[in-house]
N, C-alpha and C. Protein backbone atom coordinates (compact mmCIF):
# COMPACT_ATOMS: atom_id res chain seq x y z
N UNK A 1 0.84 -1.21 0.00
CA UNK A 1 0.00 0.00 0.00
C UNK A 1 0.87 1.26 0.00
N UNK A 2 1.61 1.44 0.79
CA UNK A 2 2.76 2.31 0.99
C UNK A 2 3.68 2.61 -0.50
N UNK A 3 3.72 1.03 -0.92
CA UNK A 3 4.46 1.52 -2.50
C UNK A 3 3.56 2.06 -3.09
N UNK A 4 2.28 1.52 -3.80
CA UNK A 4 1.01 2.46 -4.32
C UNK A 4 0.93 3.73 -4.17
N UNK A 5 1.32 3.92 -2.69
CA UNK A 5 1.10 5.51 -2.24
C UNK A 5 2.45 6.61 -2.91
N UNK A 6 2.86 5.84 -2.74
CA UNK A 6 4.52 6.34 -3.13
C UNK A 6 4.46 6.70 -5.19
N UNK A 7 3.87 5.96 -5.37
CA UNK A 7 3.90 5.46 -6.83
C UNK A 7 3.14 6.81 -7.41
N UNK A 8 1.91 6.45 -6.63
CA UNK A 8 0.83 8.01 -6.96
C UNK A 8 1.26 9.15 -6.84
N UNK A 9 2.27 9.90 -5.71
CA UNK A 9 2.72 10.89 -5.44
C UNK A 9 3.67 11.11 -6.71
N UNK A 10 4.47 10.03 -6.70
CA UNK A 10 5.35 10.52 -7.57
C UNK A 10 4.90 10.77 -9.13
N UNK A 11 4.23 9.95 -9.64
CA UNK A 11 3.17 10.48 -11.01
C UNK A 11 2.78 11.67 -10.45
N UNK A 12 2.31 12.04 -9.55
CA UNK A 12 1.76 13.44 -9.19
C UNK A 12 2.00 14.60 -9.90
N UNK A 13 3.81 14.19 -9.08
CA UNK A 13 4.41 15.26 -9.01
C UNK A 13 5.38 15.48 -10.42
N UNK A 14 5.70 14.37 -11.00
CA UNK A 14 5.97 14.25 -12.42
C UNK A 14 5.22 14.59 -13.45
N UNK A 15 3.92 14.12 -13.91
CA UNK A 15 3.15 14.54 -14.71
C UNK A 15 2.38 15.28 -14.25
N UNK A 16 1.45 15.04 -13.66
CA UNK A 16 -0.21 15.61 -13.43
C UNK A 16 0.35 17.22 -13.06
N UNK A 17 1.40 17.59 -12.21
CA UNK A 17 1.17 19.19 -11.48
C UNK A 17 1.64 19.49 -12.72
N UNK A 18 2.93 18.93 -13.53
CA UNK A 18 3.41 20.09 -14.39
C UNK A 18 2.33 20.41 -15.75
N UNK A 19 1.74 19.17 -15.86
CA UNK A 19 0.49 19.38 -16.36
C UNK A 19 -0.50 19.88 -16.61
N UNK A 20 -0.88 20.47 -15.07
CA UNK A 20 -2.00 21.29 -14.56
C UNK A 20 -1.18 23.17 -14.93
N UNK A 21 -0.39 23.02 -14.18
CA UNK A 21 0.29 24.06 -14.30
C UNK A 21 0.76 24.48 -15.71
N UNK A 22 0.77 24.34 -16.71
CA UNK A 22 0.39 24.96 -18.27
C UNK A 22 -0.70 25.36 -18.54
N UNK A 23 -1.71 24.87 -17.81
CA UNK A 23 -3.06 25.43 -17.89
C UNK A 23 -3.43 27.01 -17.56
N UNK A 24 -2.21 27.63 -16.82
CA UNK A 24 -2.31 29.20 -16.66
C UNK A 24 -3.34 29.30 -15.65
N UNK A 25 -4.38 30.14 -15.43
CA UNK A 25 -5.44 30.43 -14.32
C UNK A 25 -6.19 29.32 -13.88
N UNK A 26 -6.67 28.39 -15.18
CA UNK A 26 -7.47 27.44 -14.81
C UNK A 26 -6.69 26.14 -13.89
N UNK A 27 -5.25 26.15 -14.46
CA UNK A 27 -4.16 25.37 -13.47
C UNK A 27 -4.34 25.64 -12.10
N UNK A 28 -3.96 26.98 -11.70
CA UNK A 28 -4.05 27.46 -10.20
C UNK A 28 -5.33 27.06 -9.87
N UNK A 29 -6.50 26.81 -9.91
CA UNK A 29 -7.77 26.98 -9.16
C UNK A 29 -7.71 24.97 -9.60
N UNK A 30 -7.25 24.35 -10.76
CA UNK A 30 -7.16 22.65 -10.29
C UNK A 30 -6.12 22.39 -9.14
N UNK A 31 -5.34 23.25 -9.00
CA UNK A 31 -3.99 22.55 -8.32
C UNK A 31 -4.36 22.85 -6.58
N UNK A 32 -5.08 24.01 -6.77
CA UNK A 32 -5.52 24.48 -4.87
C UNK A 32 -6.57 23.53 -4.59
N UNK A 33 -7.38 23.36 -5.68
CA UNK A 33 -8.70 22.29 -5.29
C UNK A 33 -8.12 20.84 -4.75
N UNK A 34 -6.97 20.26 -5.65
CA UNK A 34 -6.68 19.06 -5.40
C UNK A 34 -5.45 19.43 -3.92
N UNK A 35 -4.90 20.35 -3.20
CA UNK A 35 -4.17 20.50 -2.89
C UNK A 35 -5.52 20.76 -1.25
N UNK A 36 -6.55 20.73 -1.62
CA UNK A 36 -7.70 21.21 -0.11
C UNK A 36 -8.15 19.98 -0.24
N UNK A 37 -8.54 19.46 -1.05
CA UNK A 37 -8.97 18.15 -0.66
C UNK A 37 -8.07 16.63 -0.53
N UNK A 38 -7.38 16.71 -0.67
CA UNK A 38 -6.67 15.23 -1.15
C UNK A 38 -4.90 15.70 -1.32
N UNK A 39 -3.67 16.02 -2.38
CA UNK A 39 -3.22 15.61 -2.56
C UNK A 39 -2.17 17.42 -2.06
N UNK A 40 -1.46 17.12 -0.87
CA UNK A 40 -1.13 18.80 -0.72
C UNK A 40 0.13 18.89 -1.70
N UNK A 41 0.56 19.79 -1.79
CA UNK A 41 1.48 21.36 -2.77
C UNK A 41 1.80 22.20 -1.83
N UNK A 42 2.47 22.55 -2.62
CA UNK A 42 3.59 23.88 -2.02
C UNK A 42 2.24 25.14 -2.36
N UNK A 43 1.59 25.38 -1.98
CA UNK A 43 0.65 26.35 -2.95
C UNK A 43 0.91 27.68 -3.16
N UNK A 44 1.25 27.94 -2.13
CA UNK A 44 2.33 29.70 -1.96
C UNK A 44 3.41 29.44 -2.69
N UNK A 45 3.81 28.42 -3.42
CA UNK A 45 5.08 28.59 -4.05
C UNK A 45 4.55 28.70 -5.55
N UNK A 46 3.91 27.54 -5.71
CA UNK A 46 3.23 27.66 -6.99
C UNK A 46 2.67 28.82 -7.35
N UNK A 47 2.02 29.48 -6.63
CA UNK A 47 0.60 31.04 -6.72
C UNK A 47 2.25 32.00 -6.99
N UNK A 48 3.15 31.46 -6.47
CA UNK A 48 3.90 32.91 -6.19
C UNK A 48 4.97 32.78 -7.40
N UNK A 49 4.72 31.99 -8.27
CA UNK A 49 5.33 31.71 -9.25
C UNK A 49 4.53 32.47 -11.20
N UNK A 50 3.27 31.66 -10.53
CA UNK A 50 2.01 32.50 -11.70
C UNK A 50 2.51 33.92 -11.31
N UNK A 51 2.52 34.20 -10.38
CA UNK A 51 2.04 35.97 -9.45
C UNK A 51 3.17 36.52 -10.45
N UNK A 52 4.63 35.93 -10.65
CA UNK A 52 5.79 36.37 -10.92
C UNK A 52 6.22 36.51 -12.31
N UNK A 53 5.27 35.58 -12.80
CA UNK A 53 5.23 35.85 -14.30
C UNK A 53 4.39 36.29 -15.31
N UNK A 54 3.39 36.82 -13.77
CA UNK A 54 1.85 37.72 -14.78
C UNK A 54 1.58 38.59 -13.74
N UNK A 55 2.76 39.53 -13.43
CA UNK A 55 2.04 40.42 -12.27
C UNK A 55 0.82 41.21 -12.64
N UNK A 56 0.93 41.35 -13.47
CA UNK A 56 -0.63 42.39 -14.24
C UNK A 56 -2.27 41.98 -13.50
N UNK A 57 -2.17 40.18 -13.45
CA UNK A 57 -3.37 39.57 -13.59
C UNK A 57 -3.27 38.87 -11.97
N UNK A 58 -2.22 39.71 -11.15
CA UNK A 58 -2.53 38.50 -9.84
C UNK A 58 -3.46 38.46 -9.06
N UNK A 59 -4.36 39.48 -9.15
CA UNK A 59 -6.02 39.00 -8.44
C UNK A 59 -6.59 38.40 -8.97
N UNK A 60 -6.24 37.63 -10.34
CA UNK A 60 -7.17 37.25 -11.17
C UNK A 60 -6.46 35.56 -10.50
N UNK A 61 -5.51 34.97 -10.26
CA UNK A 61 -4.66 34.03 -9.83
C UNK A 61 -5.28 33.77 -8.40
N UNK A 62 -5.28 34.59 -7.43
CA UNK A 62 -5.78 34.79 -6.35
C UNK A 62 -7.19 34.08 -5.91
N UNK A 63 -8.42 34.99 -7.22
CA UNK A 63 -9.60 34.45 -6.73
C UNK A 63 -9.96 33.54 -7.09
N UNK A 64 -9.45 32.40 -8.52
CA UNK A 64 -9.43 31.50 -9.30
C UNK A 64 -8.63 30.35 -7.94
N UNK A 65 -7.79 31.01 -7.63
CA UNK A 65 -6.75 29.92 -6.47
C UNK A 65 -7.61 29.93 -4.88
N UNK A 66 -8.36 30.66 -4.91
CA UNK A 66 -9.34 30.98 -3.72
C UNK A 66 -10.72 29.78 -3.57
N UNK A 67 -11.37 30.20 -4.99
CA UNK A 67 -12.59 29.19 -5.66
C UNK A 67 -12.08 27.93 -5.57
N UNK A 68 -10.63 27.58 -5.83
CA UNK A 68 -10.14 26.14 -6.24
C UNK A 68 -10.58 25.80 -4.76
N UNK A 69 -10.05 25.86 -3.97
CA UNK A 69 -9.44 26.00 -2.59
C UNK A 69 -10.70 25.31 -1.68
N UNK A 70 -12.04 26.66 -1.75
CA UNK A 70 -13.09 26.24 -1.09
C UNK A 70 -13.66 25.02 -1.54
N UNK A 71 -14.12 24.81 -3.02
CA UNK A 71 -14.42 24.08 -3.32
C UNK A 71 -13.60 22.47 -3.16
N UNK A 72 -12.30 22.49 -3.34
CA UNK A 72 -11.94 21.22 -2.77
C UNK A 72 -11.70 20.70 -1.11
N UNK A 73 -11.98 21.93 -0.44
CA UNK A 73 -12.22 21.69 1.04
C UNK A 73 -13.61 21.16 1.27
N UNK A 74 -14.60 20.89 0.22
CA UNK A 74 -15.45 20.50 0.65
C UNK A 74 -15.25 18.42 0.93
N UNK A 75 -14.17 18.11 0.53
CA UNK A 75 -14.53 16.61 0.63
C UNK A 75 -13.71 16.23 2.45
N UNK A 76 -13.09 17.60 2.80
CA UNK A 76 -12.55 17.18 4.41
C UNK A 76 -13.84 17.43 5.17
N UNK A 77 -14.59 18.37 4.15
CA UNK A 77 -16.06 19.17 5.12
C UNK A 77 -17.00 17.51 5.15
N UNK A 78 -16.78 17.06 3.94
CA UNK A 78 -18.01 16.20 3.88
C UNK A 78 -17.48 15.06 4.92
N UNK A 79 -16.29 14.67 4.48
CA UNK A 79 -15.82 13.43 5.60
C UNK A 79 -16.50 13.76 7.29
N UNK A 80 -15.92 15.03 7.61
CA UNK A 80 -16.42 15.19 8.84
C UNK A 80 -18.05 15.22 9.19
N UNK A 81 -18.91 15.52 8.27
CA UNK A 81 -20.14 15.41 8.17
C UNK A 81 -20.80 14.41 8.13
N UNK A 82 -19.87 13.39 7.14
CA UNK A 82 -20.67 12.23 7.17
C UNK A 82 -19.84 11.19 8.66
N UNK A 83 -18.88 11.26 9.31
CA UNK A 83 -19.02 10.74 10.38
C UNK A 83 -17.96 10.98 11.40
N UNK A 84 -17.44 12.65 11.47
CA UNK A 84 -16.44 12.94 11.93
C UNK A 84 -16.71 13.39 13.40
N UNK A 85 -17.96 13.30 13.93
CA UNK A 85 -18.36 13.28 15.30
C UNK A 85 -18.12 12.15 16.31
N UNK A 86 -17.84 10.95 15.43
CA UNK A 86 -17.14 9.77 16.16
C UNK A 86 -15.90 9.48 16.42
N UNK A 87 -14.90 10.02 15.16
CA UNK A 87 -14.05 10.45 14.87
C UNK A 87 -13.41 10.99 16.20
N UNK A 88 -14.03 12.10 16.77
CA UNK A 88 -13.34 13.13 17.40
C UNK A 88 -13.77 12.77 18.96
N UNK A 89 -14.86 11.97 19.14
CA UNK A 89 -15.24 11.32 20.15
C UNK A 89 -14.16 10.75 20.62
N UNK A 90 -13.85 9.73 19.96
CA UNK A 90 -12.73 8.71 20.32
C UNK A 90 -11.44 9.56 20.95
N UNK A 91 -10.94 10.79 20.84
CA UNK A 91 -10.06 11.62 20.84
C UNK A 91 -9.99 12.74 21.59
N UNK A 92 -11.33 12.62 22.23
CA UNK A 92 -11.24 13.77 23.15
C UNK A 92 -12.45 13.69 24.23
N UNK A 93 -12.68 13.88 25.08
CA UNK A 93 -13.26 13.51 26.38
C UNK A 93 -14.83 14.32 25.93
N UNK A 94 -16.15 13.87 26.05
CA UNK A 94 -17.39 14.59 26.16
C UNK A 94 -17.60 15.77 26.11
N UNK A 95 -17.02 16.48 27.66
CA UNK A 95 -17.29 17.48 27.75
C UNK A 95 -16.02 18.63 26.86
N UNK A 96 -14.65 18.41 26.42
CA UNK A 96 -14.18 19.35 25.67
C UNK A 96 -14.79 19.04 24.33
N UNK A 97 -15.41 18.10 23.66
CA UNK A 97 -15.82 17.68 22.53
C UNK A 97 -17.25 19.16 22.48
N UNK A 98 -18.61 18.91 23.79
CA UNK A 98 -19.17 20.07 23.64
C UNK A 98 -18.77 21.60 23.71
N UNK A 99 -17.88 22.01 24.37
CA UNK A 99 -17.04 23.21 24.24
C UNK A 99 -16.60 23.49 22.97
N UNK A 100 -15.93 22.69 22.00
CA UNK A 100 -15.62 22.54 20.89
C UNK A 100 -16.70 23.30 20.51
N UNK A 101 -18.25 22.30 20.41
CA UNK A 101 -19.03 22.62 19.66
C UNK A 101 -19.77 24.14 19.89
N UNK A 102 -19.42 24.73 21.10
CA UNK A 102 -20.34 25.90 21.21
C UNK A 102 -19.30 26.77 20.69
N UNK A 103 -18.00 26.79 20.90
CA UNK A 103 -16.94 27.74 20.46
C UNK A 103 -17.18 27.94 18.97
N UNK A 104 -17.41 26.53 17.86
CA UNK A 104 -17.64 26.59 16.95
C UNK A 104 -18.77 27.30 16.11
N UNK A 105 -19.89 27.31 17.44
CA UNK A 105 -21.30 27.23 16.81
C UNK A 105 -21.31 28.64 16.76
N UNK A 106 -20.54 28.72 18.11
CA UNK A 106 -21.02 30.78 17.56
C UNK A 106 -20.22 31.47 17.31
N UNK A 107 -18.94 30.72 16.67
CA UNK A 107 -17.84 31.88 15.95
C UNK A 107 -17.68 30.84 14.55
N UNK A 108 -18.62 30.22 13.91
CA UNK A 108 -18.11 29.74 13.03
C UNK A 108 -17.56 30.54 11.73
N UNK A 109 -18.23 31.27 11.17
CA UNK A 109 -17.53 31.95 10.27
C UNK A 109 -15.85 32.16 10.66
N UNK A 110 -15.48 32.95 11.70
CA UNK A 110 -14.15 32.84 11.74
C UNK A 110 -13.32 31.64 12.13
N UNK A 111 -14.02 30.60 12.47
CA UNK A 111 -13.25 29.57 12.96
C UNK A 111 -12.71 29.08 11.68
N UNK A 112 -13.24 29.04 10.67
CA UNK A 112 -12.93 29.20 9.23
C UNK A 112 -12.26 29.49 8.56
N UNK A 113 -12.50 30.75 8.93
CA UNK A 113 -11.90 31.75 7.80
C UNK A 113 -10.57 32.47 8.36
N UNK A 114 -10.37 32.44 9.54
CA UNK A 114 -8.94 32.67 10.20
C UNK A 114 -7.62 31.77 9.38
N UNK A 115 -8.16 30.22 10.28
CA UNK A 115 -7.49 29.41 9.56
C UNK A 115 -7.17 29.28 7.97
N UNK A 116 -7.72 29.59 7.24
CA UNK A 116 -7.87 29.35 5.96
C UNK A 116 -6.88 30.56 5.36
N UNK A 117 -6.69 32.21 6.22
CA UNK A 117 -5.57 32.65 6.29
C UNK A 117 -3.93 32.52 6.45
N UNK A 118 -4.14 31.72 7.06
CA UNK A 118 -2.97 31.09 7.60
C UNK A 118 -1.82 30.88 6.47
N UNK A 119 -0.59 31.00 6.76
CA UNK A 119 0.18 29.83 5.89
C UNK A 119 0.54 28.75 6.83
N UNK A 120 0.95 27.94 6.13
CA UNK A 120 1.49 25.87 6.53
C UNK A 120 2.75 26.80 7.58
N UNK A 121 2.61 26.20 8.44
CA UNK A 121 2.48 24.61 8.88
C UNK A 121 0.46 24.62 9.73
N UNK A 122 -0.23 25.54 9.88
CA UNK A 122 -1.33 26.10 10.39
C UNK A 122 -2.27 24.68 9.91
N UNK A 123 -2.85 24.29 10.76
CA UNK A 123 -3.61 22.96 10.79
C UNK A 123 -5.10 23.11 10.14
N UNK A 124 -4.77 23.19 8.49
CA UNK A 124 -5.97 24.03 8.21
C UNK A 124 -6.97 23.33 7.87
N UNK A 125 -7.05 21.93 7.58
CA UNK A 125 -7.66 20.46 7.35
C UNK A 125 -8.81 20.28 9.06
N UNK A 126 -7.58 20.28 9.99
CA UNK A 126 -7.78 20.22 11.22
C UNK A 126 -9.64 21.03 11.46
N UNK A 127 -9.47 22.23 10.97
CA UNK A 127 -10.51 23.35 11.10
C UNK A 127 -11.29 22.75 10.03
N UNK A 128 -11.43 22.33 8.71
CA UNK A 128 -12.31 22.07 7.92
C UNK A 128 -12.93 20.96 8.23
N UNK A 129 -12.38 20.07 8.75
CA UNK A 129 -12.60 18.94 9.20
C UNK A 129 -14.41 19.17 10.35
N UNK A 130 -13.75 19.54 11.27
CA UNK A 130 -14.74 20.49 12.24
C UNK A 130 -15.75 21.32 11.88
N UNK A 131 -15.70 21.63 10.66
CA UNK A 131 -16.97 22.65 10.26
C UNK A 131 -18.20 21.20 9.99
N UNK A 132 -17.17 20.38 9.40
CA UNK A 132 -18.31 19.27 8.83
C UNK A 132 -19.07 18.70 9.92
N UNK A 133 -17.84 18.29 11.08
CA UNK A 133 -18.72 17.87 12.46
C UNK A 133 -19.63 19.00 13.23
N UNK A 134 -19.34 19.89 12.99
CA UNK A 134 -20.33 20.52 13.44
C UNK A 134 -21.45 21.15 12.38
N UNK A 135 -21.71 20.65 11.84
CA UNK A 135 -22.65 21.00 10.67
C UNK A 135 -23.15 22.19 9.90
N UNK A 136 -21.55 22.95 9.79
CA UNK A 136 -22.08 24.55 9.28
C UNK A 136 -22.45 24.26 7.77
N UNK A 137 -23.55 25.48 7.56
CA UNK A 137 -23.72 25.54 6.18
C UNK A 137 -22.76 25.60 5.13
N UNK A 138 -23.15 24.91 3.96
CA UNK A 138 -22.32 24.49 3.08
C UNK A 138 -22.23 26.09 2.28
N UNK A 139 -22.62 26.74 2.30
CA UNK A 139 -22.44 28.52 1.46
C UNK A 139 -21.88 29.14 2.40
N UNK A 140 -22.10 29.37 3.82
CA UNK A 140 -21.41 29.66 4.79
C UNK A 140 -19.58 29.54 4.80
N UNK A 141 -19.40 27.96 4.65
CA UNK A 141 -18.24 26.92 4.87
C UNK A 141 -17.54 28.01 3.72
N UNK A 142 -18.09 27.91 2.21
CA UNK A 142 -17.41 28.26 1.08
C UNK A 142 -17.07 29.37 1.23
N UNK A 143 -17.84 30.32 1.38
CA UNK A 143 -17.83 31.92 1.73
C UNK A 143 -16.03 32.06 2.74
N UNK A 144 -16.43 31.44 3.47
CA UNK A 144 -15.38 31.87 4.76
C UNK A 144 -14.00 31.31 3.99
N UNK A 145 -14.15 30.17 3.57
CA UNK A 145 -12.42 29.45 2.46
C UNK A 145 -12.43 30.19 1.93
N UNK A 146 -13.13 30.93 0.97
CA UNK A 146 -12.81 31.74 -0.14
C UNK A 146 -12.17 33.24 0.47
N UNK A 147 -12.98 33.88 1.48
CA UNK A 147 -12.34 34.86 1.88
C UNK A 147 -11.26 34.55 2.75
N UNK A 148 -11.23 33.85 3.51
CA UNK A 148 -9.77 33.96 3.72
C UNK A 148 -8.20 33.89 2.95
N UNK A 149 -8.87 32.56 2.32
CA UNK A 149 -7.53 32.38 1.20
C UNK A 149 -7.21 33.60 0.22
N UNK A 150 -8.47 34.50 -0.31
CA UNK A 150 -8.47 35.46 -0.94
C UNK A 150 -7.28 36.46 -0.06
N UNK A 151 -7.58 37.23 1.15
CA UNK A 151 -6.79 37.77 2.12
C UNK A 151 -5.25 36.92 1.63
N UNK A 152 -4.96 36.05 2.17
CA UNK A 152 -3.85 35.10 2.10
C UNK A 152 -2.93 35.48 1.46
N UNK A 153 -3.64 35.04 0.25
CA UNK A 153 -2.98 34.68 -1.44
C UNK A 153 -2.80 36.35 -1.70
N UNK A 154 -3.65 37.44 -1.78
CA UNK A 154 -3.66 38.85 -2.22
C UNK A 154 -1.99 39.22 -1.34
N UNK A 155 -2.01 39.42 0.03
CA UNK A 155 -0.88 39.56 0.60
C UNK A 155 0.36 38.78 0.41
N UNK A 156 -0.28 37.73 0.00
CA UNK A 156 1.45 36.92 -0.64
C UNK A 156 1.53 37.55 -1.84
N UNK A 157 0.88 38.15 -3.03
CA UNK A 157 0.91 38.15 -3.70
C UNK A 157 2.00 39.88 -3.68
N UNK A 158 1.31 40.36 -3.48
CA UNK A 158 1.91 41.70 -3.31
C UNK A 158 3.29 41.47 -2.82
N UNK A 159 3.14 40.87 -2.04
CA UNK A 159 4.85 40.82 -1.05
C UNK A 159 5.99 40.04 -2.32
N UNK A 160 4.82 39.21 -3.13
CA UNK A 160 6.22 38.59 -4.76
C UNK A 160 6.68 39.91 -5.38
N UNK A 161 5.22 40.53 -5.85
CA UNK A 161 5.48 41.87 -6.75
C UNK A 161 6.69 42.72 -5.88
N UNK A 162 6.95 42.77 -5.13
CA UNK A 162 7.52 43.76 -4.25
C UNK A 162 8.93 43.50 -3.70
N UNK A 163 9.13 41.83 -3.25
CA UNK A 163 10.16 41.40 -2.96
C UNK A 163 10.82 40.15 -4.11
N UNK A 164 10.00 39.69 -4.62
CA UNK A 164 10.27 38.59 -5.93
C UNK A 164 9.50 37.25 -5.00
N UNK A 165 9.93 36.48 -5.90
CA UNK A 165 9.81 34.60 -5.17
C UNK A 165 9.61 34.15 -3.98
N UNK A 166 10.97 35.13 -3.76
CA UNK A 166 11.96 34.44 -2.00
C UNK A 166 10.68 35.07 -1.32
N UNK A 167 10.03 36.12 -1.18
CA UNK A 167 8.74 36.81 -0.61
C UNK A 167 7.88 35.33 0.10
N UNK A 168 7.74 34.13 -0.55
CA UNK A 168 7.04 32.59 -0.30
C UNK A 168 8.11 32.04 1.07
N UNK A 169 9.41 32.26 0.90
CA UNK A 169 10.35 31.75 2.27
C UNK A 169 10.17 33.05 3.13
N UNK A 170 10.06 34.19 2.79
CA UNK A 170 10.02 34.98 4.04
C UNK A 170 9.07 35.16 4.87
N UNK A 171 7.90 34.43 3.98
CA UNK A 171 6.40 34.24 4.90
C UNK A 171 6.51 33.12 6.21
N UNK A 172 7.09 32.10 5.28
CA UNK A 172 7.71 30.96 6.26
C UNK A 172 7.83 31.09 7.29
N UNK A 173 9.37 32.02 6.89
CA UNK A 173 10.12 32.52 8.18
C UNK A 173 9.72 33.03 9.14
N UNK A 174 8.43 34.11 8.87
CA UNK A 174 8.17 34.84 9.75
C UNK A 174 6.80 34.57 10.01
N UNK A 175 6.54 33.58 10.55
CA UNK A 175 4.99 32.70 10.16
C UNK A 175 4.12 33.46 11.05
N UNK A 176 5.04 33.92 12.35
CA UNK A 176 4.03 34.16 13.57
C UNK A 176 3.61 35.62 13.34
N UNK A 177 4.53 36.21 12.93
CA UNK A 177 4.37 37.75 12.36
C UNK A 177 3.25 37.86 11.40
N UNK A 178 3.02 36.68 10.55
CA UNK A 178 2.35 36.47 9.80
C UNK A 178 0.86 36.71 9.80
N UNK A 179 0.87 35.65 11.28
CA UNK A 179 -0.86 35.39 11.51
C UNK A 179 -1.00 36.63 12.65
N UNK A 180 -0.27 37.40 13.38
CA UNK A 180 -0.78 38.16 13.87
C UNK A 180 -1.37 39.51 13.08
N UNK A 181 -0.52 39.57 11.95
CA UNK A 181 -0.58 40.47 11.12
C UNK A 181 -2.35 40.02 10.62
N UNK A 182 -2.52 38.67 9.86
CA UNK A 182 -3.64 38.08 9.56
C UNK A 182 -4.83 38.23 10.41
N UNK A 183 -4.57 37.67 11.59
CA UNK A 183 -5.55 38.51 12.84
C UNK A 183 -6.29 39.86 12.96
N UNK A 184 -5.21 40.34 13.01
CA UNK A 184 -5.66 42.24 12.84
C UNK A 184 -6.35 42.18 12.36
N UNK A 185 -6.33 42.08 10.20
CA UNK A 185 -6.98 41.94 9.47
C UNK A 185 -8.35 41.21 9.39
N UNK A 186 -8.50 40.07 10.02
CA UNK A 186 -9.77 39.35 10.28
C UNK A 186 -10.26 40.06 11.15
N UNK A 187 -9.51 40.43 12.55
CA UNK A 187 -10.94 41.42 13.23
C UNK A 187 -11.47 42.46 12.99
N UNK A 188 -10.36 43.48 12.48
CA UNK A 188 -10.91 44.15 11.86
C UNK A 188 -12.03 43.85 10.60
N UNK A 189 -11.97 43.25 9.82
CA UNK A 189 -12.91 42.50 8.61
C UNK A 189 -13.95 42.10 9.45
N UNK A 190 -14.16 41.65 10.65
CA UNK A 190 -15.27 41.02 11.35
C UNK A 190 -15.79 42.39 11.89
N UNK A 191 -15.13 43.16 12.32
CA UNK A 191 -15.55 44.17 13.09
C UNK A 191 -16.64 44.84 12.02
N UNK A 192 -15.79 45.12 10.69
CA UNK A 192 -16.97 45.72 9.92
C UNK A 192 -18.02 45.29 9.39
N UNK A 193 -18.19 44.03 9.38
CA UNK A 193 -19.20 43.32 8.99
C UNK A 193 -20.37 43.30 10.01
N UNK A 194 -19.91 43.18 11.32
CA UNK A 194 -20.81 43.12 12.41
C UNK A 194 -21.44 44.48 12.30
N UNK A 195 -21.12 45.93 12.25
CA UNK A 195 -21.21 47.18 12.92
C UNK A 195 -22.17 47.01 11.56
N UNK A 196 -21.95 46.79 10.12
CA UNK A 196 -22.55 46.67 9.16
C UNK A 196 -24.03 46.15 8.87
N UNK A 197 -23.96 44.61 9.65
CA UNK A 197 -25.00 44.28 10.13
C UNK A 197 -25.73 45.08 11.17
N UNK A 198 -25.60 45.15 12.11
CA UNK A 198 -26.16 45.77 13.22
C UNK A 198 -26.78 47.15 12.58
N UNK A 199 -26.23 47.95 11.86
CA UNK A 199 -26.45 49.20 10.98
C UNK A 199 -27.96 48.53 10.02
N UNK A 200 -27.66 47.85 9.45
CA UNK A 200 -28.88 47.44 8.86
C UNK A 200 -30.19 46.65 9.54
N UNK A 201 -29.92 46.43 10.75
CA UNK A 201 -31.04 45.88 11.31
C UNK A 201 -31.53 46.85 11.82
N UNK A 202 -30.76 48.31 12.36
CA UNK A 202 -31.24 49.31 12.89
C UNK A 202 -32.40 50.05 11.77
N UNK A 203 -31.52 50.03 10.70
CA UNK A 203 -32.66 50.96 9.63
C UNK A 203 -33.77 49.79 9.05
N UNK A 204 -34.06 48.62 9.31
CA UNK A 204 -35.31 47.83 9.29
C UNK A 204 -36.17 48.11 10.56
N UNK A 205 -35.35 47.74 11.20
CA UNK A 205 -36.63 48.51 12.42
C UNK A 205 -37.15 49.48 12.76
N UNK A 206 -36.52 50.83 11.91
CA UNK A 206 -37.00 52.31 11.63
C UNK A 206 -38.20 52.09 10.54
């Protein structure tokens, strides 16, 4: 099984990516899909490679690599849906299992979409996994992958235009700088959405 596994990766990584990757935009959004659901990539290296040789079009790389992204996170969403509450049973005691679930239930959008900011090594499977056990909406789920990775990918992207390539190792490097930086940005982004909402429920009830 192990050779099989071995066998597949390496066709992977021989044919199928360099494959995908001639495909230009439509490449980036196969390679993030198969890279969220099933088979991971360097994806900040790859995105930061398109970014480097079409700076003109890198939001266009971005939201195409964003769409890939959500949409192939849906088969960690579905695993956990279809029976990842047993899963996690086995692994964690009752009562942190319900804590889990209320932390989730009422911050799900960001429980999401934080993670999905992130760069690797950030346990971002870990979090998709969990949306499924806890049964968030499937437009919800997408919404939140897409905007985060969007955030993500836009700021890696800029930092290629600006620093070149190496911009993909200096994210690395500075991972923690990274997500605090990412943080800001999500609360703030949450902040306005809330005050936004709240603003519009005020002028319905006028």
């Amino acid at each position: 099984m192990n050779r099989f596994s071995s066998h597949l990766l390496a066709e992977w990584k021989l044919i199928v990516l360099p494959t995908l990757m001639k495909w230009g935009i439509l490449g980036v959004g196969a390679i993030a899909m198969l890279d969220s659901s099933s088979i991971p990539v360097p994806m900040d290296a790859i995105l930061a490679l398109y970014v480097w040789n079409d700076k003109r079009h890198f939001w266009l790389y971005c939201l195409v690599a964003a769409a890939g992204s959500a949409v192939g996170g849906l088969l960690p969403y579905a695993l956990g849906r279809a029976g990842g509450e047993l899963f996690l049973l086995k692994r964690v005691d009752p009562a942190k299992f319900e804590k889990m679930r209320h932390r989730f239930e009422r911050q799900e959008f960001l429980a999401v979409m934080i993670p999905s900011m992130m760069p690797p090594p950030a346990p971002w499977k870990m979090f998709i996994f969990a949306s499924g056990v806890f049964k968030m909406r499937v437009p919800d789920f997408l919404l939140a992958v897409f905007a985060g990775r969007v955030v993500r990918w836009i700021v890696l992207s800029l930092l290629v235009i600006k620093l070149g390539p190496g911009a993909v190792e200096l994210v690395a490097r500075h991972a923690l700088l990274v997500v605090l930086v990412v943080a800001v940005m999500a609360f703030a982004g949450f902040s306005w959405w809330w005050l936004g909402k709240k603003h519009a429920g005020k002028l319905l009830e006028d």
